[in-house]
N, C-alpha and C. Protein backbone atom coordinates (compact mmCIF):
# COMPACT_ATOMS: atom_id res chain seq x y z
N UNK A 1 -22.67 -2.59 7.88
CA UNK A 1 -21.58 -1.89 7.22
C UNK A 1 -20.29 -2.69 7.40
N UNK A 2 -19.80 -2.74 6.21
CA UNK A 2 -18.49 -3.89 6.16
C UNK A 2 -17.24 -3.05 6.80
N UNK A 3 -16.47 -4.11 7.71
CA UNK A 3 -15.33 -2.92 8.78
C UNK A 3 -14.53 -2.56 7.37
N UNK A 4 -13.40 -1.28 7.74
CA UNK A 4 -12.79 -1.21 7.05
C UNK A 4 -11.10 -1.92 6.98
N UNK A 5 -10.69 -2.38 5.40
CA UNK A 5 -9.92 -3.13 5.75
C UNK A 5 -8.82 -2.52 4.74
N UNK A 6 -7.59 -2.00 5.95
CA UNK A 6 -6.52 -1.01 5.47
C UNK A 6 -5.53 -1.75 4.40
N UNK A 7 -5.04 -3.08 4.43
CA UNK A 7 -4.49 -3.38 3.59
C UNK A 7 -5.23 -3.37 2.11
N UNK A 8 -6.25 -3.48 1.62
CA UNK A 8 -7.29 -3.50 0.65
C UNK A 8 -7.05 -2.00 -0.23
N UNK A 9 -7.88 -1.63 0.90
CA UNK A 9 -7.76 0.23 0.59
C UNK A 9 -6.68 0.27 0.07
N UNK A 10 -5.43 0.49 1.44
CA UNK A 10 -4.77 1.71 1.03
C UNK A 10 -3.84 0.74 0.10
N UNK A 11 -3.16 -0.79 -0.02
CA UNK A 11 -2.68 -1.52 -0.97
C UNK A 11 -3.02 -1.20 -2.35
N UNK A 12 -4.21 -1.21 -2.65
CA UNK A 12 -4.99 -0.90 -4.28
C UNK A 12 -4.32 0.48 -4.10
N UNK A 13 -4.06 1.46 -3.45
CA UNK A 13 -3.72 2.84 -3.94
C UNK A 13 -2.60 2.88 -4.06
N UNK A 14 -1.82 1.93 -3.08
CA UNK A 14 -0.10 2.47 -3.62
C UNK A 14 0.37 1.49 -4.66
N UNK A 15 -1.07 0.45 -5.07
CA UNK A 15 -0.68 -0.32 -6.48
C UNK A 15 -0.48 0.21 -7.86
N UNK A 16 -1.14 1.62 -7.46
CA UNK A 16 -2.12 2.40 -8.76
C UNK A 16 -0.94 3.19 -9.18
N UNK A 17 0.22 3.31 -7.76
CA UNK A 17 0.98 4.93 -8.05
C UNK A 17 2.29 4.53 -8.87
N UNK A 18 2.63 5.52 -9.51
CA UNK A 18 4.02 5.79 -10.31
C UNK A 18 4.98 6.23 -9.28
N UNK A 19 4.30 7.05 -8.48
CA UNK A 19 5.86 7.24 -8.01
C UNK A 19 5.16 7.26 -6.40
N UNK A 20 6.56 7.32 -5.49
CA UNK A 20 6.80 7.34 -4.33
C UNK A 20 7.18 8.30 -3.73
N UNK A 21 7.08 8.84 -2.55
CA UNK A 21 7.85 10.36 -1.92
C UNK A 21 8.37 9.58 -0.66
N UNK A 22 9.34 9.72 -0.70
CA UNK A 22 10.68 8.80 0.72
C UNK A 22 10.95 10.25 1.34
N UNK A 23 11.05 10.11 2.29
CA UNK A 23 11.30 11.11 3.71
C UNK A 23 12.83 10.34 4.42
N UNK A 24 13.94 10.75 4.42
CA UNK A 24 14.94 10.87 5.89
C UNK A 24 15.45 11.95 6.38
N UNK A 25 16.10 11.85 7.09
CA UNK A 25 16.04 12.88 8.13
C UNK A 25 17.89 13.01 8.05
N UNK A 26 18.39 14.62 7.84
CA UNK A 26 19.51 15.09 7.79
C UNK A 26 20.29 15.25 9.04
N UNK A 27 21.67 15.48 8.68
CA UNK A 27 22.59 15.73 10.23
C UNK A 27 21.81 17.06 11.05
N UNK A 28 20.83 18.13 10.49
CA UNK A 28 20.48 18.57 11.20
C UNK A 28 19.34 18.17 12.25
N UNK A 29 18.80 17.12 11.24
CA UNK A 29 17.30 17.01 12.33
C UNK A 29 16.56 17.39 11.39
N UNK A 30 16.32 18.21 9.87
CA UNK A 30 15.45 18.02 9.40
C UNK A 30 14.66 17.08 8.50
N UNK A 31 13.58 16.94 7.88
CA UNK A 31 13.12 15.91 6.97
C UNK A 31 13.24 16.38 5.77
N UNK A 32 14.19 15.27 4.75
CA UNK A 32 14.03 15.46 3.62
C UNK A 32 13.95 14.47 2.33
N UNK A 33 13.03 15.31 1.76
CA UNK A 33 11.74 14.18 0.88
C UNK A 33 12.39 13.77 -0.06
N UNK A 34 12.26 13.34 -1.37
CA UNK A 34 12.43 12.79 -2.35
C UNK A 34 10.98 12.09 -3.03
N UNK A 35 10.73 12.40 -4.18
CA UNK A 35 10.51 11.10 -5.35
C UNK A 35 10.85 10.40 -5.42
N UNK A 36 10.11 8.85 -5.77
CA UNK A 36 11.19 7.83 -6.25
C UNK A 36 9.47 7.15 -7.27
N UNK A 37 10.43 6.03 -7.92
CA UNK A 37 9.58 5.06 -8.66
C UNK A 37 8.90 4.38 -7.30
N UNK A 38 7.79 3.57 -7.77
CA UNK A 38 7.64 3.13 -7.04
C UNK A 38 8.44 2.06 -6.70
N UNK A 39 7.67 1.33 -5.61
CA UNK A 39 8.92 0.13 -5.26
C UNK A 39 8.57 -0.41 -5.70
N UNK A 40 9.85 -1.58 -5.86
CA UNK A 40 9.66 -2.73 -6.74
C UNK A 40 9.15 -3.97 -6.25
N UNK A 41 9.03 -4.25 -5.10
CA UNK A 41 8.06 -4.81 -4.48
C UNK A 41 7.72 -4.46 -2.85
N UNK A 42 6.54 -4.87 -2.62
CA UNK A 42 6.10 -5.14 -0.81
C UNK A 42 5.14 -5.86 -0.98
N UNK A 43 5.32 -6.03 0.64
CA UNK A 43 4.92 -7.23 1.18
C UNK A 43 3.76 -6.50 2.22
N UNK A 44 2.39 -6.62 1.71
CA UNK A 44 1.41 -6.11 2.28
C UNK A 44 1.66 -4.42 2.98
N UNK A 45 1.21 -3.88 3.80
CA UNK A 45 1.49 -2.88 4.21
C UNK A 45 2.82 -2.45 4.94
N UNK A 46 3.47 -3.46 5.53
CA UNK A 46 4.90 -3.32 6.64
C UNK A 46 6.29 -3.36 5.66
N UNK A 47 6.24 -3.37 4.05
CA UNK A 47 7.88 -3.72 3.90
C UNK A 47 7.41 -3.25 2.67
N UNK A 48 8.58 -2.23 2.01
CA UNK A 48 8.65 -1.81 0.93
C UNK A 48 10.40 -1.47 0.26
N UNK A 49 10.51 -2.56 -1.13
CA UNK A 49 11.71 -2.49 -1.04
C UNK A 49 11.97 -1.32 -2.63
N UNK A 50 12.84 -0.40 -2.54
CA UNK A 50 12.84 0.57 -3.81
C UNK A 50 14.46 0.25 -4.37
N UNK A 51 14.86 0.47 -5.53
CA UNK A 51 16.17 0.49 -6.16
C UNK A 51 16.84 2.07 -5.70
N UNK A 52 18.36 1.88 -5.97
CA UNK A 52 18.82 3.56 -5.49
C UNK A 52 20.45 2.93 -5.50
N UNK A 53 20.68 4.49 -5.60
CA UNK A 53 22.35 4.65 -5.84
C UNK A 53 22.97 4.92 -4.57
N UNK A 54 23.94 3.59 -4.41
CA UNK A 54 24.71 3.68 -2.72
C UNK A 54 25.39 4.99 -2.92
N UNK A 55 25.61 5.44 -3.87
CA UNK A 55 26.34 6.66 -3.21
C UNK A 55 25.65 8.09 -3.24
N UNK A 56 23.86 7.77 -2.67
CA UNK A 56 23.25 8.87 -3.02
C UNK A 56 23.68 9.48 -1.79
N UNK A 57 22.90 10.85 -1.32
CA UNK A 57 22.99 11.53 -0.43
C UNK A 57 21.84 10.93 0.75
N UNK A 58 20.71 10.66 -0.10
CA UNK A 58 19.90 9.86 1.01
C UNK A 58 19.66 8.54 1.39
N UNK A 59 20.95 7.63 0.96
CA UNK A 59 21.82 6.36 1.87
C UNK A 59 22.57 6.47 2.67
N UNK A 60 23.44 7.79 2.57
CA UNK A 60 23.93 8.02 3.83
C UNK A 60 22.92 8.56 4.73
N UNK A 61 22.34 9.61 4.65
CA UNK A 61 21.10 9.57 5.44
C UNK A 61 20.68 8.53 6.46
N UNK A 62 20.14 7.67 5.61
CA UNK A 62 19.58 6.56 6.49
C UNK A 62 20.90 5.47 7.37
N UNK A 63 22.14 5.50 6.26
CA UNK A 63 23.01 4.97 7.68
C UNK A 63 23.56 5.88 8.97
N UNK A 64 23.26 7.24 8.61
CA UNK A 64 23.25 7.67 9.80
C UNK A 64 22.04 7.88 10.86
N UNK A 65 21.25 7.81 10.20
CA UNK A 65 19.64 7.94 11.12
C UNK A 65 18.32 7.03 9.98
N UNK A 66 18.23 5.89 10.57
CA UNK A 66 17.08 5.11 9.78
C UNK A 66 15.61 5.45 9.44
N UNK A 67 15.49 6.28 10.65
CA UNK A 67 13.83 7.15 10.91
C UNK A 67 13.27 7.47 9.22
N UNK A 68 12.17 7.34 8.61
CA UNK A 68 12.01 7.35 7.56
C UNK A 68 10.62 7.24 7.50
N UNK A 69 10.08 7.82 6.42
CA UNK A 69 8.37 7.57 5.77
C UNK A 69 8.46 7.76 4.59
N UNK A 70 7.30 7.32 4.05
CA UNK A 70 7.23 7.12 2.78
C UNK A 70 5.64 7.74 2.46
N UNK A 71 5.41 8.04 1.20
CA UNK A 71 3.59 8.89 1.21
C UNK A 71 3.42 8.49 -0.45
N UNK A 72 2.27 8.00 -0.35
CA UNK A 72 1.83 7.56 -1.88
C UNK A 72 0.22 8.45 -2.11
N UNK A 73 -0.24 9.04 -3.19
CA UNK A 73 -0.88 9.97 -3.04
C UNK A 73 -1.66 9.41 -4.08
N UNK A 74 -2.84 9.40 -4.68
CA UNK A 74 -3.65 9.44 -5.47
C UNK A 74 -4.36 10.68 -6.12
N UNK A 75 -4.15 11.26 -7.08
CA UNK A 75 -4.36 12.62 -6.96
C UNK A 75 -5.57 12.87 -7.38
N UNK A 76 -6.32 11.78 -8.29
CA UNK A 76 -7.48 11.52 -8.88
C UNK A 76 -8.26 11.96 -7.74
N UNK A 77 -8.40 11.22 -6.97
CA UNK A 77 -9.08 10.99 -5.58
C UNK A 77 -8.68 12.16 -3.97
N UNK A 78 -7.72 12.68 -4.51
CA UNK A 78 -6.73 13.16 -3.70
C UNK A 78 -7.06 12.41 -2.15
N UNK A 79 -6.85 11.40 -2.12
CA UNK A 79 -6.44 10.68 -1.09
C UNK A 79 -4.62 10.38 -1.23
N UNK A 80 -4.55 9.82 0.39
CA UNK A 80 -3.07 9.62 0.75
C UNK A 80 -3.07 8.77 1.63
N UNK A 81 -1.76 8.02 1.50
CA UNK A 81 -1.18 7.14 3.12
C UNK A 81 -0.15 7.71 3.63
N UNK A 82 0.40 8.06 4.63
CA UNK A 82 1.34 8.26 5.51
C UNK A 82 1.96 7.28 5.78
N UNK A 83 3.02 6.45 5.77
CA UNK A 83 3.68 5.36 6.37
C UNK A 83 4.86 5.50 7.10
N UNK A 84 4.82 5.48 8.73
CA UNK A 84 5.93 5.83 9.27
C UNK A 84 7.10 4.93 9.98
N UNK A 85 8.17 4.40 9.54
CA UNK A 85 8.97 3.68 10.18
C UNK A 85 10.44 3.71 9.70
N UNK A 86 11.46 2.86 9.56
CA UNK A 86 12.83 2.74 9.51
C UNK A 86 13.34 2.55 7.87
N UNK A 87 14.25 2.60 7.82
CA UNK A 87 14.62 2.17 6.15
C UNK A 87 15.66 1.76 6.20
N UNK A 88 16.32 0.19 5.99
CA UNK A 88 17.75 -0.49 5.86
C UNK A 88 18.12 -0.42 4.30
N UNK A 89 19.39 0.05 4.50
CA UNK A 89 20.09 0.03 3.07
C UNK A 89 20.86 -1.36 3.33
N UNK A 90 20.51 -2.26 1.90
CA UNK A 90 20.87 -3.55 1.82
C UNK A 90 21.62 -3.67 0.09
N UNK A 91 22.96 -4.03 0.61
CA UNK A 91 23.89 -3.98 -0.35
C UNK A 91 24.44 -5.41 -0.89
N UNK A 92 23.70 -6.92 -0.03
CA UNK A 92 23.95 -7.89 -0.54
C UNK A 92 23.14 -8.27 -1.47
N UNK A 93 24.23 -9.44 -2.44
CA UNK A 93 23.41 -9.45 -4.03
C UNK A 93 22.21 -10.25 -3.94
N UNK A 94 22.34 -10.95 -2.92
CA UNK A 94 20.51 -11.99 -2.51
C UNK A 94 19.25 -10.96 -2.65
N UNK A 95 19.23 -9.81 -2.07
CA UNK A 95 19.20 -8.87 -1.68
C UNK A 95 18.61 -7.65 -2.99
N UNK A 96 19.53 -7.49 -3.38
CA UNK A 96 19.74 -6.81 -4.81
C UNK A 96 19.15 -7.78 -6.42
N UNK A 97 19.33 -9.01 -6.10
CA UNK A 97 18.64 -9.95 -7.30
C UNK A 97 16.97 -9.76 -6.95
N UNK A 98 17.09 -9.87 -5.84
CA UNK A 98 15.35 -9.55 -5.22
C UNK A 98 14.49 -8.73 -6.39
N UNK A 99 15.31 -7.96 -6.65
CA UNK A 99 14.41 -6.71 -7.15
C UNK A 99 15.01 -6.28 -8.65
N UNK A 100 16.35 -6.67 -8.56
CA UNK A 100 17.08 -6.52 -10.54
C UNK A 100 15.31 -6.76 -11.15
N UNK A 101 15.92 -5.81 -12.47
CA UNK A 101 15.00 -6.28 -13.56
C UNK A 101 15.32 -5.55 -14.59
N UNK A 102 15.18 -6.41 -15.76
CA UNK A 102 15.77 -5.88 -16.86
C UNK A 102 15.77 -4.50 -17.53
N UNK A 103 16.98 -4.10 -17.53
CA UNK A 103 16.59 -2.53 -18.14
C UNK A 103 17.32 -1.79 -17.09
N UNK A 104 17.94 -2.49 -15.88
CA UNK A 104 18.57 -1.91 -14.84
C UNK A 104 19.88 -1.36 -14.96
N UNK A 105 20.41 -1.91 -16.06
CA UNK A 105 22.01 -1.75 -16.38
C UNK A 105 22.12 -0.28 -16.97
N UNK A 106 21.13 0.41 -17.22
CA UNK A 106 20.80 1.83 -17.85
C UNK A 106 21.17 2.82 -16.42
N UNK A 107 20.99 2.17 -15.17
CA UNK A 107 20.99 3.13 -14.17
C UNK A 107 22.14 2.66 -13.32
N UNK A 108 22.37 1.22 -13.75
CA UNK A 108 23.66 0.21 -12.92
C UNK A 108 24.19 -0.63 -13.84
N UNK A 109 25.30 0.19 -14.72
CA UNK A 109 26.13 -0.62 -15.84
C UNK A 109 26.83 -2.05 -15.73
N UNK A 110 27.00 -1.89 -14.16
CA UNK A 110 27.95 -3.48 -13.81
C UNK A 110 26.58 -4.59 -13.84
N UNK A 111 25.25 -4.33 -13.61
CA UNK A 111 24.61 -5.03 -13.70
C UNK A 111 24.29 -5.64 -11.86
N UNK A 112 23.65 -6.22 -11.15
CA UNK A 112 23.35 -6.60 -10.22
C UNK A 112 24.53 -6.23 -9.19
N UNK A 113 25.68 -6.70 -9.68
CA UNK A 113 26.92 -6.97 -8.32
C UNK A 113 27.35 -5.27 -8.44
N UNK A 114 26.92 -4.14 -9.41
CA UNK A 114 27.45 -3.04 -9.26
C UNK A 114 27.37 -2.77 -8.24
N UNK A 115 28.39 -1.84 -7.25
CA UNK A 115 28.54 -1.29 -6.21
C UNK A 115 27.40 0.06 -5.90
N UNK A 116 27.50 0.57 -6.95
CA UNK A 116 26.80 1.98 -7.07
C UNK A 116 25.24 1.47 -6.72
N UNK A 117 24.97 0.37 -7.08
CA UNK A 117 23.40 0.03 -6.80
C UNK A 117 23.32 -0.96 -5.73
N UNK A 118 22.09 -0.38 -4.63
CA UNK A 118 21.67 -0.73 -3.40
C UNK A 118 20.20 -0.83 -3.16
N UNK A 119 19.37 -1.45 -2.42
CA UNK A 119 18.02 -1.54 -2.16
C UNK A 119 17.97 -0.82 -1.04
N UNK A 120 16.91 -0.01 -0.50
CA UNK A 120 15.86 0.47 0.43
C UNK A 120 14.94 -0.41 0.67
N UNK A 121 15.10 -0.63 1.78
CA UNK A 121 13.63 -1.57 2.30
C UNK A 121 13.49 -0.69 3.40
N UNK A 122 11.99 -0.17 3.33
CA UNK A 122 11.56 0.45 4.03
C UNK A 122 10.23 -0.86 5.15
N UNK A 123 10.25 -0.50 6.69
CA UNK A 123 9.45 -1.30 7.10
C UNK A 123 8.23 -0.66 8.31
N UNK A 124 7.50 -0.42 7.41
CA UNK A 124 6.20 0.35 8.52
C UNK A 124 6.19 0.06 9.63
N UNK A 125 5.86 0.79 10.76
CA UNK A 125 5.25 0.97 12.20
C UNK A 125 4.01 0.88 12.31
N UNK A 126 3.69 2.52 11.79
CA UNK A 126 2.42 2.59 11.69
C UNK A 126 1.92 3.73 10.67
N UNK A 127 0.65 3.92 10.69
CA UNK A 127 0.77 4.87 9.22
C UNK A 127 -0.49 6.16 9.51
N UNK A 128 -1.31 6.81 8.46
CA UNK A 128 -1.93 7.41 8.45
C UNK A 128 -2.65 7.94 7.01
N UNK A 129 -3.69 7.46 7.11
CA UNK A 129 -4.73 7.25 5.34
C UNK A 129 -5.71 8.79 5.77
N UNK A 130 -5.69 9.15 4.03
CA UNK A 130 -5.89 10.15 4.35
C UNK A 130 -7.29 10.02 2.73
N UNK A 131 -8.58 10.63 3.48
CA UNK A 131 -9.39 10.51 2.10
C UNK A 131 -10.85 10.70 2.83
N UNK A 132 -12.01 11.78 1.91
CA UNK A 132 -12.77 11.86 1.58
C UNK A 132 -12.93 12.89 2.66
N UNK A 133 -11.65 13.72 2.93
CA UNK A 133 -11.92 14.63 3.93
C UNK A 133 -11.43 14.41 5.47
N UNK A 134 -11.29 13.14 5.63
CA UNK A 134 -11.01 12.90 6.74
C UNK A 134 -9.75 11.98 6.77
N UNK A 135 -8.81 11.64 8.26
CA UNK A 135 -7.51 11.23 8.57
C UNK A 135 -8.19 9.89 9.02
N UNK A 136 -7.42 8.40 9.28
CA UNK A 136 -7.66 7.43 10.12
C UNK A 136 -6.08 6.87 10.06
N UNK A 137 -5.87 7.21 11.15
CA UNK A 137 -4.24 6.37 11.76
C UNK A 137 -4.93 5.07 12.23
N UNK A 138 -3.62 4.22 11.70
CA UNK A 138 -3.56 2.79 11.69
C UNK A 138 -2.51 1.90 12.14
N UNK A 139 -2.34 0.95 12.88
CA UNK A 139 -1.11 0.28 12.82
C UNK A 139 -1.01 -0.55 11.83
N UNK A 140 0.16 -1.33 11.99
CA UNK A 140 0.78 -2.53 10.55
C UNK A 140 0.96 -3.75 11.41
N UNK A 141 0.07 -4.87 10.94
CA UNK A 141 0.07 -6.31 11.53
C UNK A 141 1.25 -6.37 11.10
N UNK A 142 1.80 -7.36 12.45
CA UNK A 142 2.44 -7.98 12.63
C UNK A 142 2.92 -8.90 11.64
């Protein structure tokens, strides 16, 4: 029986998804979720970077408390990943060109250097796949 190999799996599933559910955590201490597109890119299981408006409510969020997860769901299958770790809001344009793509000026009129638009890079710890009935927590190589 071939081991199982988490980047494979659960990668092909959050390749498949439209959207994203982002988790930070409020001045009270509670968690709160969101939708998003998916991201616009990552880098195997540990780094996921999404587009977003610096002056949302959940950028301040994360500059006040980074703690963060993210959950990509397959509903076909109703399987899931859990991904639990930090999220840096990154406002330089190196940064922000990373991920521009055309059609962006609809959500960020100044175009790349707009202020209003910022990246999320989210960067796994560790996670938790969820499918065929059963849980398997995992860490994220190095």
């Amino acid at each position: 029986m071939a081991a199982w190999n988490p980047e494979q799996t659960i990668g092909n599933l959050i390749d498949k998804q439209a959207t994203a559910f982002i988790a930070s955590v409020d001045a009270q201490g509670y968690p709160n979720m969101k939708a998003m597109l998916s991201p616009r890119k990552r880098e195997g299981l540990s780094e996921f970077w999404f587009t977003t408006n610096t002056s949302s409510m959940r950028v301040a969020q994360y500059r006040d408390n980074p703690l963060a997860s993210i959950y990509f769901m397959d509903r076909r299958f109703f399987s899931g990943v859990l991904l639990i770790g930090r999220m840096e809001v990154h406002e330089d344009v190196a940064t922000k060109e990373l991920i521009w793509q055309d059609g962006d000026t609809r959500y960020y009129p100044l175009g790349v250097t707009d202020p209003d638009y910022c990246v999320l890079k989210f960067v796994a710890e560790r996670g938790r796949f969820y499918s065929n009935f059963s849980s398997k927590d995992f860490g994220i190589p190095a």
